[in-house]
Protein backbone atom coordinates (compact mmCIF):
# COMPACT_ATOMS: atom_id res chain seq x y z
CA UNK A 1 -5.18 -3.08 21.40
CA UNK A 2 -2.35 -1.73 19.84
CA UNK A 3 -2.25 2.36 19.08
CA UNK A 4 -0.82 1.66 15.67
CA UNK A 5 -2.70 -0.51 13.40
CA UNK A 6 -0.62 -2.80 11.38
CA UNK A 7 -2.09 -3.14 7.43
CA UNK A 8 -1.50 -6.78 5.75
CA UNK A 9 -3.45 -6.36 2.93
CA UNK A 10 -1.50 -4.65 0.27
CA UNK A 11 -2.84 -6.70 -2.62
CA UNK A 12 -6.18 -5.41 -1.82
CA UNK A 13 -4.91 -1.72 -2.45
CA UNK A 14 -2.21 0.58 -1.08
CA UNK A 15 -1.72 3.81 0.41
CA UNK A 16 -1.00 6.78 -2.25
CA UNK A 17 2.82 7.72 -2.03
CA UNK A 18 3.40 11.29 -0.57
CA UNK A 19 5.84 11.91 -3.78
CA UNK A 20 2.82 10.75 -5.99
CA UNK A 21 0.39 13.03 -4.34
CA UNK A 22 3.13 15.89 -4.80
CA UNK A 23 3.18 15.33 -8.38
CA UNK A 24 -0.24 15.42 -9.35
CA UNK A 25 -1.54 18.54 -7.24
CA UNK A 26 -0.42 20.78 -9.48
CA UNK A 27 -2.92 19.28 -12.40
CA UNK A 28 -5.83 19.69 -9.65
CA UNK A 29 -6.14 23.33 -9.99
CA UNK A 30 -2.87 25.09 -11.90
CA UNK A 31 -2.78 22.87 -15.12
CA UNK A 32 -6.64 22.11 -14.87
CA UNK A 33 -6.60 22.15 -19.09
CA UNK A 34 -8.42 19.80 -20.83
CA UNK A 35 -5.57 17.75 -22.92
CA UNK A 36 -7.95 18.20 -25.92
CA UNK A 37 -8.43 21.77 -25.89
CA UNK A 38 -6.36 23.67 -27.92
CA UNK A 39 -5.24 27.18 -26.20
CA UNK A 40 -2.27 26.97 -23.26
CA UNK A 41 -3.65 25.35 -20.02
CA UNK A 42 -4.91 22.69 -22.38
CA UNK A 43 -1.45 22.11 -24.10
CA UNK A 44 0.10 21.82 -21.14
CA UNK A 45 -2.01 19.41 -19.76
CA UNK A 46 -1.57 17.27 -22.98
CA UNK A 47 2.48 17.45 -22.50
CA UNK A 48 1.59 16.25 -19.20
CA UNK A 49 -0.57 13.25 -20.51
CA UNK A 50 2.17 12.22 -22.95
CA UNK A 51 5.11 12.69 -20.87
CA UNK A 52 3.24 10.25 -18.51
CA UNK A 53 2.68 7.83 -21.03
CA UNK A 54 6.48 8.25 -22.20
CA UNK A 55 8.03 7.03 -18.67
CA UNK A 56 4.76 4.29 -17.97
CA UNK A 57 6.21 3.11 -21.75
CA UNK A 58 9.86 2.95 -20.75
CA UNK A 59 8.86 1.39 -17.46
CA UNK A 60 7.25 -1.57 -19.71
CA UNK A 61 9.39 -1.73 -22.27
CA UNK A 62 6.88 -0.67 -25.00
CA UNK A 63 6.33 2.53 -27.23
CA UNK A 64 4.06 5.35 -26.47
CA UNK A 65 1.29 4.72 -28.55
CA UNK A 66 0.94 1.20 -27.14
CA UNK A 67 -0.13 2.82 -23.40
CA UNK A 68 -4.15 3.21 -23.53
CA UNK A 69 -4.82 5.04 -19.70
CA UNK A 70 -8.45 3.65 -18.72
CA UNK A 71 -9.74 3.75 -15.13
CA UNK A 72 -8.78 0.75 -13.23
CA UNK A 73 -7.27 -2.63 -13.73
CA UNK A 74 -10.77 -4.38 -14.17
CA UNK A 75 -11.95 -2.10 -17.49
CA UNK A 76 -8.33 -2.84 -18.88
CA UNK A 77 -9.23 -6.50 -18.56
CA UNK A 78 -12.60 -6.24 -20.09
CA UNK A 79 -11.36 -3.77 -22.37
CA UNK A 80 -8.63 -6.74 -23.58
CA UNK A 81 -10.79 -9.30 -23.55
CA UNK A 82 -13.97 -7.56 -25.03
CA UNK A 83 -12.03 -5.95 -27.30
CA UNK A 84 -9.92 -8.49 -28.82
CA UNK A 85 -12.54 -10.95 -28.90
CA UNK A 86 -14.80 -8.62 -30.65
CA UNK A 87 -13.08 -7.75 -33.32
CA UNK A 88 -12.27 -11.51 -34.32
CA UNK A 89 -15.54 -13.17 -33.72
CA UNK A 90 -15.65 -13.28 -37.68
CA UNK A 91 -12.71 -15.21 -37.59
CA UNK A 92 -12.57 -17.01 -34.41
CA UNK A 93 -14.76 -17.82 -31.14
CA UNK A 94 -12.97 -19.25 -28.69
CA UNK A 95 -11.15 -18.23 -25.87
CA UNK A 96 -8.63 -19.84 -23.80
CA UNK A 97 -8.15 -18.99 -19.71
CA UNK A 98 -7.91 -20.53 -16.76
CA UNK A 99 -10.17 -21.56 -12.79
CA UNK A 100 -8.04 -19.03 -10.77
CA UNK A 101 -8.72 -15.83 -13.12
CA UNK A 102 -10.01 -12.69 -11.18
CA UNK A 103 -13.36 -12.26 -11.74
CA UNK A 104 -12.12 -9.00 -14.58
CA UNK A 105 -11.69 -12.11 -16.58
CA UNK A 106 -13.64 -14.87 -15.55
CA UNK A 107 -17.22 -12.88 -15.64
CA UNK A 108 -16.14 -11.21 -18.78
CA UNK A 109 -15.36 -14.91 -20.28
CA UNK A 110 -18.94 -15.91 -19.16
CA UNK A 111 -20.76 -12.72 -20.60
CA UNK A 112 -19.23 -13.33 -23.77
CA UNK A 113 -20.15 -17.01 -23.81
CA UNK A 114 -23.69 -16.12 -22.67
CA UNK A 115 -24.06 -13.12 -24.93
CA UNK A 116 -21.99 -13.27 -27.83
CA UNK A 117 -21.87 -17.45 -28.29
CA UNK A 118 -17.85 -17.36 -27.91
CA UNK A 119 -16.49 -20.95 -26.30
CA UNK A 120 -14.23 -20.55 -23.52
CA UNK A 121 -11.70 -23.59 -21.75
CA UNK A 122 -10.55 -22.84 -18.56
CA UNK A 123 -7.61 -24.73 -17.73
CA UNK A 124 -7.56 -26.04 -14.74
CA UNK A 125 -4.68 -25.54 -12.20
CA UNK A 126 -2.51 -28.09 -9.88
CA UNK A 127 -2.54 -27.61 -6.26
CA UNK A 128 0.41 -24.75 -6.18
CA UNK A 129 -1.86 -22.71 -8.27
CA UNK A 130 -0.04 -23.19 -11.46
CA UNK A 131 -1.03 -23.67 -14.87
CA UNK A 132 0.43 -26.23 -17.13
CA UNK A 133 1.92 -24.75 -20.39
CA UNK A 134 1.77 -28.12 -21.90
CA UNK A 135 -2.16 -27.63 -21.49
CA UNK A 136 -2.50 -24.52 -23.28
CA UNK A 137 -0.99 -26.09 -26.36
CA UNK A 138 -3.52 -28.73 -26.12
CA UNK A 139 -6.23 -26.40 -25.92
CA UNK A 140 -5.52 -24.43 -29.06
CA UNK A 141 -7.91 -24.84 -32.29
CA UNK A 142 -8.34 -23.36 -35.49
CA UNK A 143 -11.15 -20.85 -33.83
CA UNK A 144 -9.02 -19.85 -31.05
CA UNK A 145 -8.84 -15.86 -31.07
CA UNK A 146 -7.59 -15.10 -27.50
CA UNK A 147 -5.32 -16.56 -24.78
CA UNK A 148 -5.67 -14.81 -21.07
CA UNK A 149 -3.98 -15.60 -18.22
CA UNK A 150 -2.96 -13.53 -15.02
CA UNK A 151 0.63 -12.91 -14.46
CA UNK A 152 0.19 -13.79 -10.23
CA UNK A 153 -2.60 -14.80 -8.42
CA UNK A 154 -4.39 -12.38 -6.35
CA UNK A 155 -5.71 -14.68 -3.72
CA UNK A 156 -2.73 -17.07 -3.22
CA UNK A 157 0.36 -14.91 -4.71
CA UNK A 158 1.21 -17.97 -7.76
CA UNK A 159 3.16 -16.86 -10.49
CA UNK A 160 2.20 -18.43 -13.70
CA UNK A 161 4.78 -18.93 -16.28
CA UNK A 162 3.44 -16.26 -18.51
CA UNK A 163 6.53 -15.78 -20.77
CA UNK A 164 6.53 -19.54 -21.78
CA UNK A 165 2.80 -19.89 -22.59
CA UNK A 166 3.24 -16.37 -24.44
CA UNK A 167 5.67 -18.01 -26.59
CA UNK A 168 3.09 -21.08 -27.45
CA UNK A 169 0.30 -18.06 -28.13
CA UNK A 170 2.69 -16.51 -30.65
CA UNK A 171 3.99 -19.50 -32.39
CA UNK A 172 0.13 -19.88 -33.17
CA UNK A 173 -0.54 -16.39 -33.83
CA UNK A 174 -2.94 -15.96 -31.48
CA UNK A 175 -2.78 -12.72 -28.99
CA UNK A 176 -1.75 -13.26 -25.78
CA UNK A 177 -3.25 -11.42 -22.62
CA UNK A 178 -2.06 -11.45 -19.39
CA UNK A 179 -3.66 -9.59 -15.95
CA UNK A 180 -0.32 -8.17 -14.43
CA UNK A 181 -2.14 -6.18 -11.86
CA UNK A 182 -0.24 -8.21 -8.92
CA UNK A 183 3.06 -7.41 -10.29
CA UNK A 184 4.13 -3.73 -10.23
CA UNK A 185 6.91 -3.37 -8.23
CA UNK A 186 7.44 -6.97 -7.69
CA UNK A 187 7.93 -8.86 -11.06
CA UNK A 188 9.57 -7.81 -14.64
CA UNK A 189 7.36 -5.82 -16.54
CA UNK A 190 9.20 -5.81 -20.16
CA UNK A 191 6.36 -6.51 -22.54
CA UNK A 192 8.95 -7.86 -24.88
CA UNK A 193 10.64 -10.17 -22.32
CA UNK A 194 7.33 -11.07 -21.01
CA UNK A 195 6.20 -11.61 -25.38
CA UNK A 196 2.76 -10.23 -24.39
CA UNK A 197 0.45 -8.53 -26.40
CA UNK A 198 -1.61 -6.64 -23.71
CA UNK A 199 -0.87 -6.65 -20.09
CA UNK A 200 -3.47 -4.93 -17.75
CA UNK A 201 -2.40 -3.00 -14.77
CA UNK A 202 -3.75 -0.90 -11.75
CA UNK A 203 -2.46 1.80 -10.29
CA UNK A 204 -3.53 1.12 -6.49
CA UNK A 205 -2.32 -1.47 -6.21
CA UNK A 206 1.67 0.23 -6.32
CA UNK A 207 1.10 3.36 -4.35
CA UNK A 208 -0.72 5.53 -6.80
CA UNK A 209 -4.60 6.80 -6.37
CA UNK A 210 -7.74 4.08 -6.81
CA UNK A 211 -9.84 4.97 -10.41
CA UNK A 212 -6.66 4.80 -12.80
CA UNK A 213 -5.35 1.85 -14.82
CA UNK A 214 -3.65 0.93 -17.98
CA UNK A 215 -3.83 -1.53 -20.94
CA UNK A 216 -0.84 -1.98 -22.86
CA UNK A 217 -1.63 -3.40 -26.23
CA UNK A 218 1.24 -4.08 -28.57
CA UNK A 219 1.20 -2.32 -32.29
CA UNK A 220 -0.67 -4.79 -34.69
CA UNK A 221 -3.04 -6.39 -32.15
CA UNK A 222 -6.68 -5.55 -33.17
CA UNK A 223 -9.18 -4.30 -31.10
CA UNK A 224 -12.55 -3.25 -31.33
CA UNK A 225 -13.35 -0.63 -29.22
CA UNK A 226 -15.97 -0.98 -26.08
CA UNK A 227 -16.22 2.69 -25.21
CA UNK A 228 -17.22 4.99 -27.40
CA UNK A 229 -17.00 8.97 -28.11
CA UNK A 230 -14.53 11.51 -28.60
CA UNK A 231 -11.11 10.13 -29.81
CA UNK A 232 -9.16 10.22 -26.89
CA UNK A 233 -6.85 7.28 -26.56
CA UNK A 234 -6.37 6.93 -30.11
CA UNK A 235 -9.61 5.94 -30.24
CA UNK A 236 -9.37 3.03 -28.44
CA UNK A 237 -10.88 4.49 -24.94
CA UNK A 238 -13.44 7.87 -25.95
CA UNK A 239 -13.79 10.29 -22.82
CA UNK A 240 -11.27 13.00 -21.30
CA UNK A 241 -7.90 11.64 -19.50
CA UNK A 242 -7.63 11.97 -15.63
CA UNK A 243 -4.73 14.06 -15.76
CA UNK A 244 -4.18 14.30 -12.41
CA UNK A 245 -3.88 10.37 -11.85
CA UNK A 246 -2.48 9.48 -15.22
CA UNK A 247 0.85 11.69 -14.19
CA UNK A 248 -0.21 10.48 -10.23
CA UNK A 249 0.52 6.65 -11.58
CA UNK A 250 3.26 7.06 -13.93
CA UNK A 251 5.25 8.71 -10.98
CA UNK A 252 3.99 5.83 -8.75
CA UNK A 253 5.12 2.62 -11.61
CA UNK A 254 8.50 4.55 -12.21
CA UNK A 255 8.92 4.72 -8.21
CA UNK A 256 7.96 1.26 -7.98
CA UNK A 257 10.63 0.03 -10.74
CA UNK A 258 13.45 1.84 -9.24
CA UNK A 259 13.14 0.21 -6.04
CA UNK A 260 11.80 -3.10 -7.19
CA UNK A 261 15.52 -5.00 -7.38
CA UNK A 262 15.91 -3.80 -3.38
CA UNK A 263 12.73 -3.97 -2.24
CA UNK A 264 11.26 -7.59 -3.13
CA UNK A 265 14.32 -9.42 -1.65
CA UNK A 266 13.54 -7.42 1.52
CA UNK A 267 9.96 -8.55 1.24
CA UNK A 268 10.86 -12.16 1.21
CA UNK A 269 12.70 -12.30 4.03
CA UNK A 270 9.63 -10.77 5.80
CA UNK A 271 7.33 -13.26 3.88
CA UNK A 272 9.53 -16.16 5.00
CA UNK A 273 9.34 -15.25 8.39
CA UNK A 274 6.01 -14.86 8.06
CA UNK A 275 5.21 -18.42 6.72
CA UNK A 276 7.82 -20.34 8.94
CA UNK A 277 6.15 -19.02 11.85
CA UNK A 278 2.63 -19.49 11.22
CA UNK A 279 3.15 -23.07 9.97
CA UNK A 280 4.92 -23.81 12.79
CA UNK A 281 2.76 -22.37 15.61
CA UNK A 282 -0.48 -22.73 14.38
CA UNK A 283 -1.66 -26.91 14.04
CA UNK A 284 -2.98 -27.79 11.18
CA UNK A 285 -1.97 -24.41 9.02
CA UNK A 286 -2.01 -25.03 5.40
CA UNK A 287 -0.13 -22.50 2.95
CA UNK A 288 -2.17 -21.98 -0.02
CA UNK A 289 -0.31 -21.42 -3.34
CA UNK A 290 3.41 -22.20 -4.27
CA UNK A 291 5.79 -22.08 -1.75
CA UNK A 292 8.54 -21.43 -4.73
CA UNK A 293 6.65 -19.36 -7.24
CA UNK A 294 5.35 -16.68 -5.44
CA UNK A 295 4.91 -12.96 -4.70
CA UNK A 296 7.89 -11.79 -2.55
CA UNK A 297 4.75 -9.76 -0.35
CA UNK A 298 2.52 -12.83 -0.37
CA UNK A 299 1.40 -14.98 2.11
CA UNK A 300 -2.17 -16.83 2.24
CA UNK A 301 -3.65 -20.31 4.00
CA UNK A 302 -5.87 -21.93 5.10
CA UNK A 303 -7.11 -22.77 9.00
CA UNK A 304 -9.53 -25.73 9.35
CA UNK A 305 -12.04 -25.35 11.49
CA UNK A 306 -12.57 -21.93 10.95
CA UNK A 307 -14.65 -19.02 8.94
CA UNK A 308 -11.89 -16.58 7.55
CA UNK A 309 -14.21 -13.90 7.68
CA UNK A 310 -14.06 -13.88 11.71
CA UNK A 311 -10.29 -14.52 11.67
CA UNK A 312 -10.52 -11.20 9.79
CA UNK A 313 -12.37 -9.54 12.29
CA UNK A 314 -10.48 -10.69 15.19
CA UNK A 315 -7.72 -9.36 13.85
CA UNK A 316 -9.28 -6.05 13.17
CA UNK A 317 -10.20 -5.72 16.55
CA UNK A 318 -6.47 -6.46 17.54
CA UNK A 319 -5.23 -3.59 15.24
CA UNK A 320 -4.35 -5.76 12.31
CA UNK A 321 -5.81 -5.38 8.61
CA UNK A 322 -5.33 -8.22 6.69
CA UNK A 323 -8.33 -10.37 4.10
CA UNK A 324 -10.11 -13.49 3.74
CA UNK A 325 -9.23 -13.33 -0.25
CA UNK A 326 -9.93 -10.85 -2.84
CA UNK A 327 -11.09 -7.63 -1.58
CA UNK A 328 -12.91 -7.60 -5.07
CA UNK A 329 -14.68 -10.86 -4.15
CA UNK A 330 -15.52 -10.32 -0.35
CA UNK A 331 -19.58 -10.24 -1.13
CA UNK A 332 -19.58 -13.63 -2.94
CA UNK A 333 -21.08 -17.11 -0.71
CA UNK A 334 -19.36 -20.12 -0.52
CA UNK A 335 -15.49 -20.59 -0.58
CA UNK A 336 -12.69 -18.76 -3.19
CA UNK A 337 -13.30 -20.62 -6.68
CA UNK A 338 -9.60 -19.99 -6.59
CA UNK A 339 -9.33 -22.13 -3.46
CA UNK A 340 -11.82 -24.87 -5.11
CA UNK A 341 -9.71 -25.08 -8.17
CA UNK A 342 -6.26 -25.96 -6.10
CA UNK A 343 -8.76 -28.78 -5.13
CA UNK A 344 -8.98 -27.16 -1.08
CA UNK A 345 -12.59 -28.74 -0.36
CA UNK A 346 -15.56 -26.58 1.06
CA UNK A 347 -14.97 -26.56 4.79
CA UNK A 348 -11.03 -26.21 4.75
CA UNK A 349 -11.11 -23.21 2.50
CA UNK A 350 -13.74 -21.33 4.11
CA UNK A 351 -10.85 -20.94 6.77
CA UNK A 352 -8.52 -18.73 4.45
CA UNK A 353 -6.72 -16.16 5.37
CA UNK A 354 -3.97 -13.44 2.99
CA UNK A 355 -1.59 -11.65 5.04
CA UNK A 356 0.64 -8.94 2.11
CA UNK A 357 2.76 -6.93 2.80
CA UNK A 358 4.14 -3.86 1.58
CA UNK A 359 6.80 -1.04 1.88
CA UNK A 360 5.71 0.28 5.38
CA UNK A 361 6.08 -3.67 7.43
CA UNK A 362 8.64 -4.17 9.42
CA UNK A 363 10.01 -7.26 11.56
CA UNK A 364 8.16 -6.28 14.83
CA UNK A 365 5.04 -5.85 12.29
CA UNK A 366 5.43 -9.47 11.49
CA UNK A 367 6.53 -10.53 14.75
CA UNK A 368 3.28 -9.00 15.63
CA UNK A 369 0.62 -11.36 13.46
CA UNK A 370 2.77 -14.46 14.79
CA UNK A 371 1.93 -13.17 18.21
CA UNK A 372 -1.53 -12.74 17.98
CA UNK A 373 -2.42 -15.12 15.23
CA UNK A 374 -2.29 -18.51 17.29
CA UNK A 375 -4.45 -17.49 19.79
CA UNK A 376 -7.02 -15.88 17.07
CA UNK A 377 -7.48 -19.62 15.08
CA UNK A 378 -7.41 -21.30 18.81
CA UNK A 379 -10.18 -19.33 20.21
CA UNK A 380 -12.75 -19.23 17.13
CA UNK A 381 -11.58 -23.29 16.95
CA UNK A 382 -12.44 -23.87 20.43
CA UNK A 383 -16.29 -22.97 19.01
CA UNK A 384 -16.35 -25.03 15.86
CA UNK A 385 -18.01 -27.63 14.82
CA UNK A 386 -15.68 -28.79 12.29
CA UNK A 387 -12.43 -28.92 15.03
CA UNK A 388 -12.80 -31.64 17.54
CA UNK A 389 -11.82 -31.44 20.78
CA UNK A 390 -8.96 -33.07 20.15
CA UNK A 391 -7.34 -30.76 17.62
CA UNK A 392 -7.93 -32.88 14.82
CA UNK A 393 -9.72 -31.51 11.56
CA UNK A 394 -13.58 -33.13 11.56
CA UNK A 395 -13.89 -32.81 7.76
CA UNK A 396 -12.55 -35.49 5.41
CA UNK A 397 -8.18 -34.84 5.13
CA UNK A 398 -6.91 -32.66 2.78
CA UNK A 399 -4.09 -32.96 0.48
CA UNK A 400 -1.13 -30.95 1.98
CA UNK A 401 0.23 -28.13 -0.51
């Protein structure tokens, strides 16, 4: 094994940036202050907080007071979709989304169905990953009181064409929601561009600490509020602001932006050689999601024959991190619903496998995985039952993607 493990798994989580770390120690134990209190340490902990919601703002495109801080990229969703939902059940019940949705969405869609009687479509997806536009017009009625769909898939790196069904959500008047923790440093984050109303985000996932997030809600867009206490957050989120992280991630999405127009074409060249060389040396290989619309740090497929989970493992063992799917799913039986929606049946896409990268990979990193790799899906192959001795899949044929 290798003395320096290799890490593939970026859109799991990242590392916390060593300039990020630098900027929030001093609101550790210095500028301790709670932003609500009144006397010095307090103030300047609230110059802090707003300072950090001024650049995050800029960074998006929005104004100040549209920046609610919450603690990770799955209470921004369910504060979104709760809380927008909520507050127009009066009015409206039903809720548009889509199969692929991380589960954020998805289990917050059923709860509301379950609990609070709301309908909910989910649009189904074609076999890239993508989401018609066309479909989301259909799907519209009089009830309809929210539209949310992710900005890029988690599992298979799609990018959905968020500004064009944004502009079908607004011609209707209906707010628009969109799960852009996949996108930091990678994609256009202009909220106006982008004609969102909210857009969720996470700050681990771009180099800034785990238990910090933010939901950007434009001015005008109602929302009932699903936590309740003091009025921090304008009192759309009650409790005290992580000071520390909140300046910890705006350091970490303005670092990300800068770097964003240099970084991702570098990361496509390294996803590129990535896919080329794992399609071509590994028989059978199927990339999962769209080989056009996609993450620059994404790669993801499928091996018949094999249990991604061991593939995972393997490559542990050979000093290389990298996931089966969603690190947020990695307890759930049977295969990725994302998988099942692209129409991947049972045994193919229990063989999946999502290789990310980030700022740290290299050439020889990739070089690497398509050194190791072959023999990994060969060996666990050679005791399958669903790969015959003859190299050919023993499940029914699946569509290629």
């Amino acid at each position: 094994m290798a003395n320096t493990f290799l890490y593939f798994d970026h859109s799991a989580t990242t590392a916390t940036d060593p300039r990020v770390i630098e900027a929030m120690l001093p609101y550790f134990n210095t500028l301790y202050g709670n932003p609500s209190s009144l006397y010095s340490v307090g103030a300047e902990a609230r110059k802090a907080l707003e300072k950090a919601r001024a650049t995050i703002a800029e960074v998006l495109g929005a104004r100040p007071n549209e920046i609610i801080f919450t603690s990770c990229g799955t209470e921004s969703d369910n504060l979104a979709l709760r809380g927008t939902t909520l507050a127009a059940r009066c009015t409206g019940n039903h809720i548009i989304t889509t199969a692929i949705e991380h589960h954020a969405v998805s289990n917050t869609c059923v709860q509301l169905e379950r609990e609070f009687g709301f309908q909910v479509t989910y649009l189904p997806v074609d076999p890239d990953g993508l989401v018609d536009p066309d479909a989301v017009g259909r799907a519209i009625t009089p009830h309809t009181a929210l539209i949310s769909i992710m900005y890029a898939n988690n599992e298979v790196g799609t990018i959905e064409p968020i500004a064009e069904i944004s502009r079908i959500a607004r011609r209707h008047g209906i707010p628009f929601h969109t799960d852009a923790v996949q996108a930091p440093g990678l994609l256009p984050l202009n909220v106006d561009e982008l004609a969102v109303d909210m857009l969720s985000i996470s700050g681990h996932k771009f180099y800034a600490p785990k238990g910090i997030g933010i939901l950007y809600v434009r001015q005008g867009t109602r929302l009932l509020p699903t936590q309740t206490g003091g009025g921090q957050e304008r009192g759309m989120r009650a409790g005290t602001e992580n000071i520390p992280y909140i300046v910890g991630m705006a350091r970490a999405l303005e670092l990300a932006d800068s770097t964003r127009l240099s970084e991702v074409p570098r990361l496509s060249r390294l996803r590129d050689r990535l896919i080329s060389g794992i399609v071509e040396s590994i028989p059978d290989a199927i990339l999962t999601g769209s080989r056009n619309q996609r993450l620059a740090s994404h790669a993801s497929f499928v091996f018949p024959g094999v249990e991604g989970e061991a593939v995972v493992l393997k490559l542990s063992m050979l000093g290389i991190g990298a996931s089966s799917g969603s690190a947020c799913s990695s307890g759930d039986e049977g295969p990725s619903h994302v998988l099942s929606a692209m129409g991947l049946q049972h045994p193919v896409a229990r063989g999946s496998l999502r290789l990310t990268l980030g700022r740290e990979n290299t050439e020889q990193d990739v070089d690497r995985v398509l050194k190791e790799l072959p023999g990994v899906i060969a060996s666990l192959r050679a005791m399958s039952p669903f790969y015959n001795a003859e190299g050919t899949i023993a499940v029914q044929p699946v569509k290629s993607l």
